[in-house]
N, C-alpha and C. Protein backbone atom coordinates (compact mmCIF):
# COMPACT_ATOMS: atom_id res chain seq x y z
N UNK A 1 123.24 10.59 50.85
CA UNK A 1 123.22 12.04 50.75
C UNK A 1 122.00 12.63 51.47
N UNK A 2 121.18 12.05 51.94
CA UNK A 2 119.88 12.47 52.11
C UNK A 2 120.32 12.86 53.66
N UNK A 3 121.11 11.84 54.04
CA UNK A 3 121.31 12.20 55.75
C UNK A 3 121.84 13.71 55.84
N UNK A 4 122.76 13.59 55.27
CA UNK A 4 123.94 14.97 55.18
C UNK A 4 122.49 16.22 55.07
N UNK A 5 121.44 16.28 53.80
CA UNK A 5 120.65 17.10 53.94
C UNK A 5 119.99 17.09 55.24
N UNK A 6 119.83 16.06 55.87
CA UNK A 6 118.86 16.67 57.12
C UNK A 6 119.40 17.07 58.74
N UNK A 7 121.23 17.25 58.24
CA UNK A 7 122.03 17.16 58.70
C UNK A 7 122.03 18.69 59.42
N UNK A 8 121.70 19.00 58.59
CA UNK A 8 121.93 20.73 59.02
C UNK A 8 120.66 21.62 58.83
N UNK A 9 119.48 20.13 59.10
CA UNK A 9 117.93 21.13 59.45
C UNK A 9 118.35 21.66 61.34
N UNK A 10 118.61 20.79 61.77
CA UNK A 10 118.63 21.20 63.64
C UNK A 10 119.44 22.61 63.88
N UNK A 11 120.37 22.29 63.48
CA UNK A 11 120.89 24.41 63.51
C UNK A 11 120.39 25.04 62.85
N UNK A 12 119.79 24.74 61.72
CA UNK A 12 118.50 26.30 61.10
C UNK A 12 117.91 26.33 62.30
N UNK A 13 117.01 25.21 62.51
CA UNK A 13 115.58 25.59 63.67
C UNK A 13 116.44 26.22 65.01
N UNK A 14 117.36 25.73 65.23
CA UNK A 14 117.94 26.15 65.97
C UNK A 14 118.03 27.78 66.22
N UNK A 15 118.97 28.40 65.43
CA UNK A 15 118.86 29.78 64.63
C UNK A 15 118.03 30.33 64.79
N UNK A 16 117.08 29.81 64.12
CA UNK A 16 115.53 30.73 63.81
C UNK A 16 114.61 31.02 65.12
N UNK A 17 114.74 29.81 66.41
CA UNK A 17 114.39 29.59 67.55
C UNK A 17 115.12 30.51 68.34
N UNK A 18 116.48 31.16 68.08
CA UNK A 18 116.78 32.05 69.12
C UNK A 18 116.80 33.17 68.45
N UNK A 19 116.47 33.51 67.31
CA UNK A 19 115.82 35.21 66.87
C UNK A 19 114.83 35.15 67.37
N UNK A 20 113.84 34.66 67.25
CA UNK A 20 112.49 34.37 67.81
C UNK A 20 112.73 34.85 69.13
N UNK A 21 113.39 34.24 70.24
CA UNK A 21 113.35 34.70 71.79
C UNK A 21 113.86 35.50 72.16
N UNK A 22 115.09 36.13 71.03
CA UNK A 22 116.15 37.43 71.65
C UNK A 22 115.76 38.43 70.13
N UNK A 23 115.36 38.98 70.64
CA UNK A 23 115.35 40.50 69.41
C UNK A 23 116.27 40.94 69.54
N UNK A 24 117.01 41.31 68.32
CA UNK A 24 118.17 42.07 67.87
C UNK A 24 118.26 43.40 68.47
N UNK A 25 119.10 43.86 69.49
CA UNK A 25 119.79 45.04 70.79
C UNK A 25 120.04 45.80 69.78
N UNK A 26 119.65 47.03 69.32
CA UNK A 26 120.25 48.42 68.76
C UNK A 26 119.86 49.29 69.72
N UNK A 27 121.57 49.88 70.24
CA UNK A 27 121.58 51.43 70.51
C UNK A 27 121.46 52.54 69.64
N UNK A 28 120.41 53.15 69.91
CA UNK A 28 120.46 54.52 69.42
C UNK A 28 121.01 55.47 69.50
N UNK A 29 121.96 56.47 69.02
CA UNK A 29 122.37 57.79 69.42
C UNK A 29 122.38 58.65 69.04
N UNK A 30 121.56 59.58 69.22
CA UNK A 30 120.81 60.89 68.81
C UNK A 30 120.15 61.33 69.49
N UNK A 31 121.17 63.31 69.00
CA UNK A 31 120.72 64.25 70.12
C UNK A 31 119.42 65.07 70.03
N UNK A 32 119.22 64.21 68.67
CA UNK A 32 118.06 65.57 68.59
C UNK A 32 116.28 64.26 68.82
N UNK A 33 115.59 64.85 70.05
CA UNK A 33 115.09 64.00 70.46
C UNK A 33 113.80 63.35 69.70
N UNK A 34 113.38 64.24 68.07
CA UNK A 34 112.62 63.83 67.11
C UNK A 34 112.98 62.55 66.39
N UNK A 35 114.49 62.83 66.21
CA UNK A 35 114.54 61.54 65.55
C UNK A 35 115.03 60.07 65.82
N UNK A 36 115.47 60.53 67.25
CA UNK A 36 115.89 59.38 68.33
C UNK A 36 114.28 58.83 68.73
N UNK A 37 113.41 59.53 68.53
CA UNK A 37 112.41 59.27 68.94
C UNK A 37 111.39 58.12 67.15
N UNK A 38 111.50 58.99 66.46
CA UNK A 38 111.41 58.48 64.87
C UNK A 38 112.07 56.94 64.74
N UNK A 39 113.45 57.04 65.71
CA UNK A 39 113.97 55.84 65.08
C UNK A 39 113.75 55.04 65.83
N UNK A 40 113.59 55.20 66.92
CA UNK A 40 112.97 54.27 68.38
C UNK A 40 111.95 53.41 67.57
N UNK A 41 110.96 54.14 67.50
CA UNK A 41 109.69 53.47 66.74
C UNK A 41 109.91 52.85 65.74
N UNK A 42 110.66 53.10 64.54
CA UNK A 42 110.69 52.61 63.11
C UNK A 42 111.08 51.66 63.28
N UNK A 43 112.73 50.73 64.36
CA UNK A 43 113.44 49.91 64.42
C UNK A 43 112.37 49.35 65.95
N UNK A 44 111.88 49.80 66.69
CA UNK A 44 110.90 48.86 67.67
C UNK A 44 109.57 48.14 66.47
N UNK A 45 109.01 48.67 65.63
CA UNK A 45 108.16 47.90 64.48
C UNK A 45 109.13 46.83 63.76
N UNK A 46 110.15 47.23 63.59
CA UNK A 46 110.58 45.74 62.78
C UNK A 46 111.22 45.09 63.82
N UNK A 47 110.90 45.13 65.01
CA UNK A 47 110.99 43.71 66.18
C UNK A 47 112.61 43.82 66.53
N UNK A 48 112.74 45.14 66.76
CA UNK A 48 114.24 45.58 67.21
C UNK A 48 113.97 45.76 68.26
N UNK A 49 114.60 45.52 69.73
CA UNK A 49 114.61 45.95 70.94
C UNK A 49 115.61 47.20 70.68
N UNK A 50 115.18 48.44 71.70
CA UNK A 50 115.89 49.52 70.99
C UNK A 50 116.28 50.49 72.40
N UNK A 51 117.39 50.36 72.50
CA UNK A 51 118.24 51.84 73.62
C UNK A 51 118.53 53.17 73.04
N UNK A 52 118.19 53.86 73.62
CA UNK A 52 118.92 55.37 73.29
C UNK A 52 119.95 55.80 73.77
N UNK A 53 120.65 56.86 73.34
CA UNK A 53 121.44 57.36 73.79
C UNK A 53 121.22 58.57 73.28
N UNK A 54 122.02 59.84 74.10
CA UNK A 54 121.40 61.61 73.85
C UNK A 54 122.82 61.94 73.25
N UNK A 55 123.91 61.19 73.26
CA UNK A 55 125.45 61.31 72.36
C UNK A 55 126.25 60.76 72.96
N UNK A 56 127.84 60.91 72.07
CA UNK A 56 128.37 59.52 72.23
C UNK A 56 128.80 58.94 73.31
N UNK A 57 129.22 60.12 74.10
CA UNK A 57 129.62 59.89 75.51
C UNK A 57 128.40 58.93 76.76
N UNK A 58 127.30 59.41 76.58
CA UNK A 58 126.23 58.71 76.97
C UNK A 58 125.91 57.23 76.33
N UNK A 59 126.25 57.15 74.98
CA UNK A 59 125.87 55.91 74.34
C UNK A 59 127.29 54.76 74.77
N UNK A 60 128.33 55.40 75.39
CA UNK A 60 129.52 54.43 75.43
C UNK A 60 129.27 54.09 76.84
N UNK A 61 128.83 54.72 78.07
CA UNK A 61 128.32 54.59 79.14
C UNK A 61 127.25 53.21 79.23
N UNK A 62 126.62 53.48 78.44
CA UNK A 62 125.40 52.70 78.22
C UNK A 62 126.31 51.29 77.60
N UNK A 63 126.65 51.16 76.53
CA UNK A 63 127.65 50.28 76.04
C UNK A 63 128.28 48.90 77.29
N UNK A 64 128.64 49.64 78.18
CA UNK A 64 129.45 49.13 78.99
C UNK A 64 128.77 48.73 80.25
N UNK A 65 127.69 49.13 80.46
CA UNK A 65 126.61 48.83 81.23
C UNK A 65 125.43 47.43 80.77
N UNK A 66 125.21 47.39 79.20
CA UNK A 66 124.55 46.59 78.77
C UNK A 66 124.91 46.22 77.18
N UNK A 67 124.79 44.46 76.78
CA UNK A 67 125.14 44.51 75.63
C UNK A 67 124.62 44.69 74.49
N UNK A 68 124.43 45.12 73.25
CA UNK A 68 123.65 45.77 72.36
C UNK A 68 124.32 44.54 71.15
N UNK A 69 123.50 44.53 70.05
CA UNK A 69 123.78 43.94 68.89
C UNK A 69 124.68 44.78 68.19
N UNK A 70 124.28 45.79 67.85
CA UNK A 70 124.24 46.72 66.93
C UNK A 70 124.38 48.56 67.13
N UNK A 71 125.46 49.32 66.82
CA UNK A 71 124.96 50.95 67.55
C UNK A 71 124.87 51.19 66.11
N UNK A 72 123.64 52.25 65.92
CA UNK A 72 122.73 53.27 65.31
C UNK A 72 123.30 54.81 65.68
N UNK A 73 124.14 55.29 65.17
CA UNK A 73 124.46 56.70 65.85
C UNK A 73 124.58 57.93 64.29
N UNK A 74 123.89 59.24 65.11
CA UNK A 74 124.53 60.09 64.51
C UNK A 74 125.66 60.69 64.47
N UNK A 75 126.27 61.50 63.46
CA UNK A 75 127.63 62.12 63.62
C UNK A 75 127.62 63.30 64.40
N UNK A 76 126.66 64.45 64.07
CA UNK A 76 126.71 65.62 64.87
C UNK A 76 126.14 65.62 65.90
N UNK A 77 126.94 65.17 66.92
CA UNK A 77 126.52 64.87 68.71
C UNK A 77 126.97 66.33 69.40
N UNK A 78 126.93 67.03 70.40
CA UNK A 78 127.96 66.89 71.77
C UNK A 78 128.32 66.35 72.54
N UNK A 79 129.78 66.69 73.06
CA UNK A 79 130.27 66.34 74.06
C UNK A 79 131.20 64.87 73.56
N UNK A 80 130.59 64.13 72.14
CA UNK A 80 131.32 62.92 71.41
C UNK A 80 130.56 62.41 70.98
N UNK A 81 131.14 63.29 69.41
CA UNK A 81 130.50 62.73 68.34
C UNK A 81 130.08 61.24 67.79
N UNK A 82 129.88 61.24 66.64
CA UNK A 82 129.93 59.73 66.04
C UNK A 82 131.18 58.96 65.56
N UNK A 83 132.05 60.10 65.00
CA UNK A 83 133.19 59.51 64.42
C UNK A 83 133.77 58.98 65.84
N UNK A 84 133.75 59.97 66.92
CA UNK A 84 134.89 59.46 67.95
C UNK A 84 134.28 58.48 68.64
N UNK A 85 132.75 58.44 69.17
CA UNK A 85 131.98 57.41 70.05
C UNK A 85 132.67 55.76 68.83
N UNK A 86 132.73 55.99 67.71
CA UNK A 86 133.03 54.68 66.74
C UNK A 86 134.36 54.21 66.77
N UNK A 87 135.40 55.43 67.21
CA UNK A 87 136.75 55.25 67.46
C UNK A 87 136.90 54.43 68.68
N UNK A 88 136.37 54.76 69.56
CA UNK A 88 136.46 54.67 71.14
C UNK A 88 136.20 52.89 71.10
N UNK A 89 135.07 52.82 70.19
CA UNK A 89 134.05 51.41 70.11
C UNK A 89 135.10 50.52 69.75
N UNK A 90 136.22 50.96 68.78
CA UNK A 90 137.19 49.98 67.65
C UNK A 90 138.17 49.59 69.06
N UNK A 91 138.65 50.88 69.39
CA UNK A 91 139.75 50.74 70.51
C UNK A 91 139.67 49.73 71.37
N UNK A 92 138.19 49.82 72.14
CA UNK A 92 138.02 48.83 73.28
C UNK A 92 137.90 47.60 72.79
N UNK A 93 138.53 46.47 73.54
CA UNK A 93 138.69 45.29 73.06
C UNK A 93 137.21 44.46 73.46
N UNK A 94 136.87 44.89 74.34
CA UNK A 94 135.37 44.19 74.66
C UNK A 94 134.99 44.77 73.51
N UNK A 95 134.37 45.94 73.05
CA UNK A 95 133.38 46.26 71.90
C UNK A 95 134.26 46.31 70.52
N UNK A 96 134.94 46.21 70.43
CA UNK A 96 135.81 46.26 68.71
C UNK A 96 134.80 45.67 67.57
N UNK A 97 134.35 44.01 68.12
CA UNK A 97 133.69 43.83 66.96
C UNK A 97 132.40 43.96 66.83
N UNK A 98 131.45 45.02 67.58
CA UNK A 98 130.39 45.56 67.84
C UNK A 98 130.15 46.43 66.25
N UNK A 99 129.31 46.15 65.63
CA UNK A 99 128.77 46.83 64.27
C UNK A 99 128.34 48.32 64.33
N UNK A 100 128.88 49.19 63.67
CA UNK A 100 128.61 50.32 64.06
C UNK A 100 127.67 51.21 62.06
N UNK A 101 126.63 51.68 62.65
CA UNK A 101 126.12 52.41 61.28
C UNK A 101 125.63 53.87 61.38
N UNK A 102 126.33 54.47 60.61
CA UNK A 102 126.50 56.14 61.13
C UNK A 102 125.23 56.14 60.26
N UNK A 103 124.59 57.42 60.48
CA UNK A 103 123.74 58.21 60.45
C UNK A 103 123.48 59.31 60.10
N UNK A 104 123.64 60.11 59.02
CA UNK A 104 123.57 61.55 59.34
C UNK A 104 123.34 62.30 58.08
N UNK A 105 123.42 63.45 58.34
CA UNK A 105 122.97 64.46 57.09
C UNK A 105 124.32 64.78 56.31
N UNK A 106 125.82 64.62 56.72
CA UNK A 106 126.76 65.03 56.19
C UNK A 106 127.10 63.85 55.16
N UNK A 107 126.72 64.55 53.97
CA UNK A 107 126.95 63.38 52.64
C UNK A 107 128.16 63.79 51.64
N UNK A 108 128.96 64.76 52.38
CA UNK A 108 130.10 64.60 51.49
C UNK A 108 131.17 63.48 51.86
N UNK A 109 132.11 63.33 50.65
CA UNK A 109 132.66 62.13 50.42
C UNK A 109 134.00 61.93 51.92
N UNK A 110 134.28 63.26 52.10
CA UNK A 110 134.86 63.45 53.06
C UNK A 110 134.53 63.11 54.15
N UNK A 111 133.42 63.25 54.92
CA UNK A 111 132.99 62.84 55.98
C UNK A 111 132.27 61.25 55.72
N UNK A 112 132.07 60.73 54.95
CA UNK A 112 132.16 59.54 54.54
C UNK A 112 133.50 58.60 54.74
N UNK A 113 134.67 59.37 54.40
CA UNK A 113 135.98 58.77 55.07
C UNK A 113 136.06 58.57 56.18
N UNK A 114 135.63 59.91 56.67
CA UNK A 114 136.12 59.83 58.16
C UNK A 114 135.18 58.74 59.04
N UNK A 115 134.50 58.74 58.21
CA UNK A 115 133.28 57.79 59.27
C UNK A 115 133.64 56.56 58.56
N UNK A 116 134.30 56.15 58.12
CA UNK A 116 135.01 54.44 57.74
C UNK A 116 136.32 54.79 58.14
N UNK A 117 137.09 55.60 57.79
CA UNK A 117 138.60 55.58 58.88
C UNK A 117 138.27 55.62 60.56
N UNK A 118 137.11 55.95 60.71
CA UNK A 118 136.90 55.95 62.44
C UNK A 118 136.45 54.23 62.81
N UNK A 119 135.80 53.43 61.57
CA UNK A 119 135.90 52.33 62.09
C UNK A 119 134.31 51.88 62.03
N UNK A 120 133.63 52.72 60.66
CA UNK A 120 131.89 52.31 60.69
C UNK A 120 131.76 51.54 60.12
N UNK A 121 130.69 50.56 59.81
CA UNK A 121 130.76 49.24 59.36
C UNK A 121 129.76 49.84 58.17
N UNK A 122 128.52 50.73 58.09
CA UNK A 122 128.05 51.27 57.48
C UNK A 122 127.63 53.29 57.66
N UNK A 123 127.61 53.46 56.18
CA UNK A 123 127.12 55.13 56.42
C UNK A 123 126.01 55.27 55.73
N UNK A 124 125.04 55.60 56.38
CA UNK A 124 123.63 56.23 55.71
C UNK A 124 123.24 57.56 55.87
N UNK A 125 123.27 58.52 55.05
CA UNK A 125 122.81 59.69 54.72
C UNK A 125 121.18 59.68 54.61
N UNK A 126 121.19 60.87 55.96
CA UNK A 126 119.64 60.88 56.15
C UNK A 126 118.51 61.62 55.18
N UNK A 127 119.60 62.70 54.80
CA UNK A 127 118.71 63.31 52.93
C UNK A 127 117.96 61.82 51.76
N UNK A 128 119.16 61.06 51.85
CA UNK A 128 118.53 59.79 51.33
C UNK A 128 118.03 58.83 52.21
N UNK A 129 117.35 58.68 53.09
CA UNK A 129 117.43 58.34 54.26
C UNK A 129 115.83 57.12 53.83
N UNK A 130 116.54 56.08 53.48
CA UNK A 130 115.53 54.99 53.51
C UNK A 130 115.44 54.34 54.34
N UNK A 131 114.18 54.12 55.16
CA UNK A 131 114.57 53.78 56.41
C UNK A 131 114.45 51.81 56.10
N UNK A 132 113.88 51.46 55.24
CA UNK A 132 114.25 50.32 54.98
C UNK A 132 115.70 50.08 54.71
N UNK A 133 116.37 51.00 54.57
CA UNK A 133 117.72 50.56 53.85
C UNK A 133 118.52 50.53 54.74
N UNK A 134 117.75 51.32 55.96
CA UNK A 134 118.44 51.15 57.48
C UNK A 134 118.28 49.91 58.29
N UNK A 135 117.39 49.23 57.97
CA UNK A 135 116.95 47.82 58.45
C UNK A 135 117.54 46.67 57.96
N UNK A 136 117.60 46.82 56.53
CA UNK A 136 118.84 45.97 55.24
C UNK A 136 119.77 45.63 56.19
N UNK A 137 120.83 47.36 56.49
CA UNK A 137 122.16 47.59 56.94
C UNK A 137 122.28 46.64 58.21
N UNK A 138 121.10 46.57 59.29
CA UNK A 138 121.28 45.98 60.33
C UNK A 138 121.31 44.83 60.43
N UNK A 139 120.34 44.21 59.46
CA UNK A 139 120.32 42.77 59.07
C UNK A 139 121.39 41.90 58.69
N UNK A 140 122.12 43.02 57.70
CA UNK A 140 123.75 42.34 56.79
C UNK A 140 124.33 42.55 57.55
N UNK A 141 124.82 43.77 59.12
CA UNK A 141 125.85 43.27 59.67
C UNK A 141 124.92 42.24 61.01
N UNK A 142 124.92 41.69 61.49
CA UNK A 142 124.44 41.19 62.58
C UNK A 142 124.34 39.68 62.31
């Protein structure tokens, strides 16, 4: 039995050896440039490599240009929003299983649907807006 335990030390180190060399890709998307800027920083301190995007249309551009771990987006964009930039994400077969965690100030239960019928993997309301709890979220899907 002892072998079997040391059986599956080489893929931990393994694992742990390529977080270490590749930091976890989150796109950002948010129009408003305080808190695209807020979140840049908060998720670059916990050893996130971090893209922006100014909304969704720009963040799906970007998408397809480079690969990301993880998109970080708000709902109230122009030009494409969050619900639809997350729709667009499900549709395409390259990005479908790309993790998506909305963002935003709209905390009714309603727009909570819509942002899991559009295909979000998580919703965080920025009134409650822990930003550790935003780091949790990225951690559990990824």
């Amino acid at each position: 039995s002892a072998g079997s335990a040391g059986a599956g030390l080489p893929a931990e180190t393994a694992i742990k050896a390529s977080e270490e060399n590749a930091p976890v890709r989150v796109l950002v998307a948010e129009d408003s440039i305080t808190v695209r800027n807020m979140l840049r920083n908060y998720l670059e301190a916990a050893g996130f490599s971090v893209f922006t995007a100014v909304d969704g249309q720009d963040a799906l551009q970007q998408l397809y240009k480079q690969g990301v771990d993880v998109v970080v987006s708000d709902v109230e964009m122009p030009r494409m929003n969050g619900f639809e930039l997350t729709a667009s994400i499900r549709k395409d077969s390259a990005l479908s299983q790309l993790p998506v965690v909305l963002v935003t100030a709209l905390d009714s239960a309603v727009d909570r649907r819509r942002g899991m019928d559009a295909g979000a993997n998580a919703y965080i309301v920025k009134g409650s807006f822990e930003k550790s709890n935003l780091i949790d979220t990225i951690k559990r899907l990824i």
